[in-house]
PDB file of N, CA and C in Angstrom:
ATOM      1  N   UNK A   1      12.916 -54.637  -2.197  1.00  0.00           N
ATOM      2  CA  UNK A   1      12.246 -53.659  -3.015  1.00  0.00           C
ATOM      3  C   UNK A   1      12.155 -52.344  -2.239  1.00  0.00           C
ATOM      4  N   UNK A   2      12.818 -51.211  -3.018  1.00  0.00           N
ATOM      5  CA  UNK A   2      12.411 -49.750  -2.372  1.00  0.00           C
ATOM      6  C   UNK A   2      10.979 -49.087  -2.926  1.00  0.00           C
ATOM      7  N   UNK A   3      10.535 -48.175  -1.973  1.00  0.00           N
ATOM      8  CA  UNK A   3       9.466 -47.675  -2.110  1.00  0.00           C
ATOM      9  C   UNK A   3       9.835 -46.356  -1.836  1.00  0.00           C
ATOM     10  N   UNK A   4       9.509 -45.345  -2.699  1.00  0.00           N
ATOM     11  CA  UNK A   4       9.648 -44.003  -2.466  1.00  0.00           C
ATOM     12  C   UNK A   4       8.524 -43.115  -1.891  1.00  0.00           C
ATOM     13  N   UNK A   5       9.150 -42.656  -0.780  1.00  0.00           N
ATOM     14  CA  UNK A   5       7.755 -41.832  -0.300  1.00  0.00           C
ATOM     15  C   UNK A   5       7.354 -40.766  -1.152  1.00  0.00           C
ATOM     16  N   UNK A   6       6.254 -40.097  -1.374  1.00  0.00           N
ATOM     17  CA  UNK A   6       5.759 -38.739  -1.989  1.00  0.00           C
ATOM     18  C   UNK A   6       5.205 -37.863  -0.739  1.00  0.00           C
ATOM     19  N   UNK A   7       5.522 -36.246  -0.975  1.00  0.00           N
ATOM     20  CA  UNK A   7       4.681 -35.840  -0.431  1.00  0.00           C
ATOM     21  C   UNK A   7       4.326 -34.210  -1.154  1.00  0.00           C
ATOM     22  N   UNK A   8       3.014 -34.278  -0.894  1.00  0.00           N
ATOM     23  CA  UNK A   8       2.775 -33.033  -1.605  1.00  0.00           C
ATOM     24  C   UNK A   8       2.859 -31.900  -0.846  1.00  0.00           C
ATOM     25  N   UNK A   9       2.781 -30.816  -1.387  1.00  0.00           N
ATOM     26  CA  UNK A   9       2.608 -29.376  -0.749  1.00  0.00           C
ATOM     27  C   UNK A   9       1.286 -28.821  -0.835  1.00  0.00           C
ATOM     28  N   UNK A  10       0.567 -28.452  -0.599  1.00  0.00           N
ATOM     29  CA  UNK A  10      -0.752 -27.850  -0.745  1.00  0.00           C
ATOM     30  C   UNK A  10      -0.417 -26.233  -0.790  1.00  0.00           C
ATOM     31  N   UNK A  11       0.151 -25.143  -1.653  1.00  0.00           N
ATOM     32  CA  UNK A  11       0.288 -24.151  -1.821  1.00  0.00           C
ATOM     33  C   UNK A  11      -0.448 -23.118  -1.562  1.00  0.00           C
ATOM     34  N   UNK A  12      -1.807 -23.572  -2.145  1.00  0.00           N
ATOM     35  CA  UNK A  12      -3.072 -22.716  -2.033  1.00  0.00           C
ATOM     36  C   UNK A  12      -3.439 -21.925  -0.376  1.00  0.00           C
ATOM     37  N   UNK A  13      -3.577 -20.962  -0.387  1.00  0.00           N
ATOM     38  CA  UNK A  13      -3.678 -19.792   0.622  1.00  0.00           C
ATOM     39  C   UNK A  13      -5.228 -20.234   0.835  1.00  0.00           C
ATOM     40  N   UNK A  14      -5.940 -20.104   1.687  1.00  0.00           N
ATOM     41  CA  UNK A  14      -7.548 -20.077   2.477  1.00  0.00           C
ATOM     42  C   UNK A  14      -7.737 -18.692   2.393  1.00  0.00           C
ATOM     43  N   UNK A  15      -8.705 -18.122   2.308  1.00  0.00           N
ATOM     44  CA  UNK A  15      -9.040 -16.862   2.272  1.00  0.00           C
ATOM     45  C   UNK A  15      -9.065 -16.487   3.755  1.00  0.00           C
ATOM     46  N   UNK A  16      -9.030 -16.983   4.837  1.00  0.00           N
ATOM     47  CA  UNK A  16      -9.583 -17.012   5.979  1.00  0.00           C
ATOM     48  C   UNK A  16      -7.952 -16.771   6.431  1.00  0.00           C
ATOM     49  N   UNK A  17      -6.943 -17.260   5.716  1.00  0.00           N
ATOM     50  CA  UNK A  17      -5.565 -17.380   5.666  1.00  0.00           C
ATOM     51  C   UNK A  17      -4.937 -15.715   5.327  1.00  0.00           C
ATOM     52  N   UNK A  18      -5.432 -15.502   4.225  1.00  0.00           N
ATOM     53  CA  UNK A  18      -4.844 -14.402   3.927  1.00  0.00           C
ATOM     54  C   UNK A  18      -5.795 -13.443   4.595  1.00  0.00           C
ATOM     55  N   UNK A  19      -6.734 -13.588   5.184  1.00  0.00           N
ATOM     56  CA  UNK A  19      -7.197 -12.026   5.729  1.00  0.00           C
ATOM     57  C   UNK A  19      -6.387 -11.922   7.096  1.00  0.00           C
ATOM     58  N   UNK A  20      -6.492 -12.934   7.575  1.00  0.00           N
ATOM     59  CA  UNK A  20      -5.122 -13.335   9.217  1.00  0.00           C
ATOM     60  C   UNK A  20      -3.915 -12.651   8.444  1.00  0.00           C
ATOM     61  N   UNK A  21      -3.251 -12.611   7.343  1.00  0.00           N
ATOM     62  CA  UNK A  21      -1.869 -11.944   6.921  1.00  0.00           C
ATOM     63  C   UNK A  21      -2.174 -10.343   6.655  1.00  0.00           C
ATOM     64  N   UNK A  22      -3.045 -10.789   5.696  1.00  0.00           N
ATOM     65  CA  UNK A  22      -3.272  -8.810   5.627  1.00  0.00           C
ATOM     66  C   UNK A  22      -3.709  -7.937   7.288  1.00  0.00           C
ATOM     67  N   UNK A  23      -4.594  -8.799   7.983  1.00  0.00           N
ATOM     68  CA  UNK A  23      -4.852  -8.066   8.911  1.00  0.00           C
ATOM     69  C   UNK A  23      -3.905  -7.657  10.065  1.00  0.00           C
ATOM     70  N   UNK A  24      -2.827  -8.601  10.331  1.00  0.00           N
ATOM     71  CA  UNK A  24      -1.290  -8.573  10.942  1.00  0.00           C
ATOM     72  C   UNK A  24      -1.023  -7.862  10.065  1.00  0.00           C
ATOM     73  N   UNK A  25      -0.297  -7.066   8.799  1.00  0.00           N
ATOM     74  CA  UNK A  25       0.578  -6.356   8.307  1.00  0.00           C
ATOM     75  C   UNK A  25      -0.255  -5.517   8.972  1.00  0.00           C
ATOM     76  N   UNK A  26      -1.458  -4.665   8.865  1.00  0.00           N
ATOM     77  CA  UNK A  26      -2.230  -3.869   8.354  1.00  0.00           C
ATOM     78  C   UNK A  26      -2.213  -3.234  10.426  1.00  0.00           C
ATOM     79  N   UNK A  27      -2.675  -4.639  11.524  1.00  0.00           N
ATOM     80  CA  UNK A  27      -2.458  -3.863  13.213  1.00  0.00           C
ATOM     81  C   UNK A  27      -0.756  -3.597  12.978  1.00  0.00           C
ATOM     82  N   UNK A  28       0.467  -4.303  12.187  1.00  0.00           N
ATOM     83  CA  UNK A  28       1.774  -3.697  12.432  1.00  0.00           C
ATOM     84  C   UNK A  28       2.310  -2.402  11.849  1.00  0.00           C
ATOM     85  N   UNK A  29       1.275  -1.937  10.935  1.00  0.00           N
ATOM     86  CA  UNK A  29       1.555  -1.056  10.420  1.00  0.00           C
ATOM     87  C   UNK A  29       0.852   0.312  11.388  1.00  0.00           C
ATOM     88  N   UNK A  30      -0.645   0.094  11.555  1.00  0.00           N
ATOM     89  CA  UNK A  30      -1.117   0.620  12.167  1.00  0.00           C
ATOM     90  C   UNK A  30       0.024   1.218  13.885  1.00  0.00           C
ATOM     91  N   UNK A  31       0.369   0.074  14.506  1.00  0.00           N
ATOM     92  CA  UNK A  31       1.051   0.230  15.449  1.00  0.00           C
ATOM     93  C   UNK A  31       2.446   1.118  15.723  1.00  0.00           C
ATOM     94  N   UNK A  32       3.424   0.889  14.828  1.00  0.00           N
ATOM     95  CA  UNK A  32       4.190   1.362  14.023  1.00  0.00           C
ATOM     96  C   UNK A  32       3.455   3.215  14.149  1.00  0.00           C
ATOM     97  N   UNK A  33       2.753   3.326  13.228  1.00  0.00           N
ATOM     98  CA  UNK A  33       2.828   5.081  13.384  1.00  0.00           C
ATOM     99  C   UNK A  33       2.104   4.946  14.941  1.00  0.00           C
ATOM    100  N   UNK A  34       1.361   4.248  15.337  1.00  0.00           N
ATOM    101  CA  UNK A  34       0.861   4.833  16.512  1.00  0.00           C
ATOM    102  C   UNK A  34       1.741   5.405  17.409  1.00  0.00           C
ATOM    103  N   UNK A  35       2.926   4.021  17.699  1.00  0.00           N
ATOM    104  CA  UNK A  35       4.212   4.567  18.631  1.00  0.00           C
ATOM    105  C   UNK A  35       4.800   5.830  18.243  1.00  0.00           C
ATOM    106  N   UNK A  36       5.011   6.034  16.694  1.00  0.00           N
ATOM    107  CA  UNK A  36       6.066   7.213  16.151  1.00  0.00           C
ATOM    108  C   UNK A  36       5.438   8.381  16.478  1.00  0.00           C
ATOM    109  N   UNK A  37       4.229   8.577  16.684  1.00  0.00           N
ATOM    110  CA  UNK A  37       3.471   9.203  16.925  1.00  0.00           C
ATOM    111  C   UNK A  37       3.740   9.738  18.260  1.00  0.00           C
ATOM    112  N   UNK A  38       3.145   8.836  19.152  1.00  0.00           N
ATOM    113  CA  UNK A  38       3.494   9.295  20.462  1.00  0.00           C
ATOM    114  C   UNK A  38       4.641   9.445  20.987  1.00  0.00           C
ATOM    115  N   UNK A  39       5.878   8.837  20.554  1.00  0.00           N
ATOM    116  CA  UNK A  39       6.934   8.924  20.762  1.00  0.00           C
ATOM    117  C   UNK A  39       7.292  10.591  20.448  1.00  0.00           C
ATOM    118  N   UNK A  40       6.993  11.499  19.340  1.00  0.00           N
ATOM    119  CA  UNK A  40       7.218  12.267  18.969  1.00  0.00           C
ATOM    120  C   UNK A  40       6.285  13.336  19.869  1.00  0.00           C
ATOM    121  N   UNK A  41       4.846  13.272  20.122  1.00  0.00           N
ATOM    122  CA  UNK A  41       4.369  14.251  21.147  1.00  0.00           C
ATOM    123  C   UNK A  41       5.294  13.993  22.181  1.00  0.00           C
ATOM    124  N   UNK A  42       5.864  12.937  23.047  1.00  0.00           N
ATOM    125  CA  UNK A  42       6.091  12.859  24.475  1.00  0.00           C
ATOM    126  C   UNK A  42       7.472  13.322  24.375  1.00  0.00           C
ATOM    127  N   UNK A  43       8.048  13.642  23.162  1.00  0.00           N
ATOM    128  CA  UNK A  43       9.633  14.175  22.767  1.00  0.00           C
ATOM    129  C   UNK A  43       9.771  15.591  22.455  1.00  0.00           C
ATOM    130  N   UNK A  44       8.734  15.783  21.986  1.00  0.00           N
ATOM    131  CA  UNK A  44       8.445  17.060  21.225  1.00  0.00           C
ATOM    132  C   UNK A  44       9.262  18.265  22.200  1.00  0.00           C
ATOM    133  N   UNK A  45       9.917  19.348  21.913  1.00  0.00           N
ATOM    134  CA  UNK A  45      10.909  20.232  23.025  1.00  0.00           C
ATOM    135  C   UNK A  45       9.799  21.542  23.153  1.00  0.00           C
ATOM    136  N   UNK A  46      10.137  21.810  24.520  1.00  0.00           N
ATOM    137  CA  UNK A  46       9.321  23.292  25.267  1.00  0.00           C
ATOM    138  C   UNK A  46       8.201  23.465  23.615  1.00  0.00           C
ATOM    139  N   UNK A  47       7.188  23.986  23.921  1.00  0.00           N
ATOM    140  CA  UNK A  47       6.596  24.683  22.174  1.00  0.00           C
ATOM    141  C   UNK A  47       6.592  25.983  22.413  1.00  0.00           C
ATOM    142  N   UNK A  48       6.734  27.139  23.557  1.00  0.00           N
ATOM    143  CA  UNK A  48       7.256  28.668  23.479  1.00  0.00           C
ATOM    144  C   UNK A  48       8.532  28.547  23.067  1.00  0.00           C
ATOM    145  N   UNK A  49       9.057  27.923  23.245  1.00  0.00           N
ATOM    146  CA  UNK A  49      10.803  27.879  22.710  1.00  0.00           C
ATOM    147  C   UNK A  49      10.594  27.816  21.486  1.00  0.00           C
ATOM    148  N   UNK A  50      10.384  26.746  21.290  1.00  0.00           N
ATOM    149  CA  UNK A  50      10.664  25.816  19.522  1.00  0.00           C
ATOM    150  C   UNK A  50       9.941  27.398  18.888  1.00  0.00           C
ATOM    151  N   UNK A  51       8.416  27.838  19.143  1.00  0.00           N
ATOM    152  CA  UNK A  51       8.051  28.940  18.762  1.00  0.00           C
ATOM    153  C   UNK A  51       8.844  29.947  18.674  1.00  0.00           C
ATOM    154  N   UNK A  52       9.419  30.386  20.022  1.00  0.00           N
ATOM    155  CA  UNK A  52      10.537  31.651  19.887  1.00  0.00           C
ATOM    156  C   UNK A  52      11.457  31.412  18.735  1.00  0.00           C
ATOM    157  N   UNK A  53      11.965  30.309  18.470  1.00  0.00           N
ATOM    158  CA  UNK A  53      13.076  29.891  17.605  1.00  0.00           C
ATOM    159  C   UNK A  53      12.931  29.993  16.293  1.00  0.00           C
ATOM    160  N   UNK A  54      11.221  29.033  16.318  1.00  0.00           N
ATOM    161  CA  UNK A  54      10.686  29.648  14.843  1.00  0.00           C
ATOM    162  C   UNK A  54      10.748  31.092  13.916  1.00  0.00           C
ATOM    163  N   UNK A  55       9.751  31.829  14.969  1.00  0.00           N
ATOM    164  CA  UNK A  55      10.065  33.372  15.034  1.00  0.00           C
ATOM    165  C   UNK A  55      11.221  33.924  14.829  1.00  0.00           C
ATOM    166  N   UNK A  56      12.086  33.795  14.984  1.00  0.00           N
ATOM    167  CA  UNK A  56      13.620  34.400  15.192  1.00  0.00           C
ATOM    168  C   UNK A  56      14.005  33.818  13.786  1.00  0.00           C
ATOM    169  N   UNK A  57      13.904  32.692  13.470  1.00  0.00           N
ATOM    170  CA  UNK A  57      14.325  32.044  11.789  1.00  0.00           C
ATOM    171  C   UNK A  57      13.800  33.103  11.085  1.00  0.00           C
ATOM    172  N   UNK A  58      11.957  33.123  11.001  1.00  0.00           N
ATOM    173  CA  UNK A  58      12.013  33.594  10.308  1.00  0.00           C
ATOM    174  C   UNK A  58      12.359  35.032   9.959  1.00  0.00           C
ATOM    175  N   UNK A  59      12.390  35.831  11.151  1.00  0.00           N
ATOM    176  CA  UNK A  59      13.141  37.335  11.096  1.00  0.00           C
ATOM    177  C   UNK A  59      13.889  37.223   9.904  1.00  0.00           C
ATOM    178  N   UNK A  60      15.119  36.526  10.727  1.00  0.00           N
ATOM    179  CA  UNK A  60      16.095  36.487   9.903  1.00  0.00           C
ATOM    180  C   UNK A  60      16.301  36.269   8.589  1.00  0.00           C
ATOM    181  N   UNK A  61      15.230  35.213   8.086  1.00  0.00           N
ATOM    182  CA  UNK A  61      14.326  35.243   6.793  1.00  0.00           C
ATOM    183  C   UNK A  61      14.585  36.167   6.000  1.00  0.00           C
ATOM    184  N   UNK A  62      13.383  36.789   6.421  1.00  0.00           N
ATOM    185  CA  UNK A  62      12.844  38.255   6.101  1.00  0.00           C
ATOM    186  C   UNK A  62      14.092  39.108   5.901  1.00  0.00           C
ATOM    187  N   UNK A  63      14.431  39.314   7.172  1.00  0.00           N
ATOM    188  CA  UNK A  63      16.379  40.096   6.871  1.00  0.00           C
ATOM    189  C   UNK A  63      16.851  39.901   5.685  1.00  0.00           C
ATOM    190  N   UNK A  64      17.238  38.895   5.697  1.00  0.00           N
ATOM    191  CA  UNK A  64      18.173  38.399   4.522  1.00  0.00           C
ATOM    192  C   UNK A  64      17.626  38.821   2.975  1.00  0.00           C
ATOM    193  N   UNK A  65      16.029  38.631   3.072  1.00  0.00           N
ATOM    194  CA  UNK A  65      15.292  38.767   1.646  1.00  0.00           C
ATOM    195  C   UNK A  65      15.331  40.332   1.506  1.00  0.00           C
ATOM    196  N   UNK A  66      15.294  41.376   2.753  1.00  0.00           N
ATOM    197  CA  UNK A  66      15.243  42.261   2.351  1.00  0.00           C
ATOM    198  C   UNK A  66      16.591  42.861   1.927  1.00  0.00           C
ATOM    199  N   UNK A  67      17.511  42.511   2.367  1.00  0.00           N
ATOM    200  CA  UNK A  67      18.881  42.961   1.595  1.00  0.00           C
ATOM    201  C   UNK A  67      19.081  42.516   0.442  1.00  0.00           C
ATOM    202  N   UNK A  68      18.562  41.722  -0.183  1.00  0.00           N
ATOM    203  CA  UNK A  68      18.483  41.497  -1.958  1.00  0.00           C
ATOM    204  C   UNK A  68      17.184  42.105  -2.434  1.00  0.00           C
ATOM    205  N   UNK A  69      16.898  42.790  -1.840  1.00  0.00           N
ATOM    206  CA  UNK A  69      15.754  43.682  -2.348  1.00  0.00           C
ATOM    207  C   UNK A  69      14.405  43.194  -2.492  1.00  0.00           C
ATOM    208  N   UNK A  70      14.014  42.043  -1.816  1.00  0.00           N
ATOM    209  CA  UNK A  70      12.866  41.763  -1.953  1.00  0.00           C
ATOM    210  C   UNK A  70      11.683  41.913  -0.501  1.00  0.00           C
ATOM    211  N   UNK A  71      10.719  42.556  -0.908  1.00  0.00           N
ATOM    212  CA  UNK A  71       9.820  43.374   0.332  1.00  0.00           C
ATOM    213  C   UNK A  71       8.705  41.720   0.272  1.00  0.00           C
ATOM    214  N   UNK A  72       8.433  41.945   1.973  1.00  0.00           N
ATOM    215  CA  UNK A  72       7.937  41.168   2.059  1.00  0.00           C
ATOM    216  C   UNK A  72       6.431  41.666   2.843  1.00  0.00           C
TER     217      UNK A  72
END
């Protein structure tokens, strides 16, 4: 005679379960911009430069708008 085993799944999430999941997405997300973050101050190039450069765009800006006739 065969006998078939059963076994169930218990599907149901614990609340205690899902706050452990939300709270992992929620430090990986958190973490995530933290690095992009700092990664980007500690990358960031000269800021009198990037400034000078700014400045100089927008001159040129301005230049350009004023030869189609628009005063700025």
């Amino acid at each position: 005679m065969m006998t078939s085993l059963q076994v169930t799944w218990d599907s149901s999430l614990s609340l205690r379960q899902v706050l452990l999941i939300i709270g992992s997405l929620l430090f990986i997300f958190v973490a995530y911009f933290a690095v992009r973050i700092l990664y980007g101050l500690l990358t960031f190039p000269d800021r009198p430069k990037a400034l000078a450069e700014l400045e100089r765009d927008l001159a040129e800006a301005k230049k350009f708008l004023r030869s189609k006739g628009i005063q700025m």
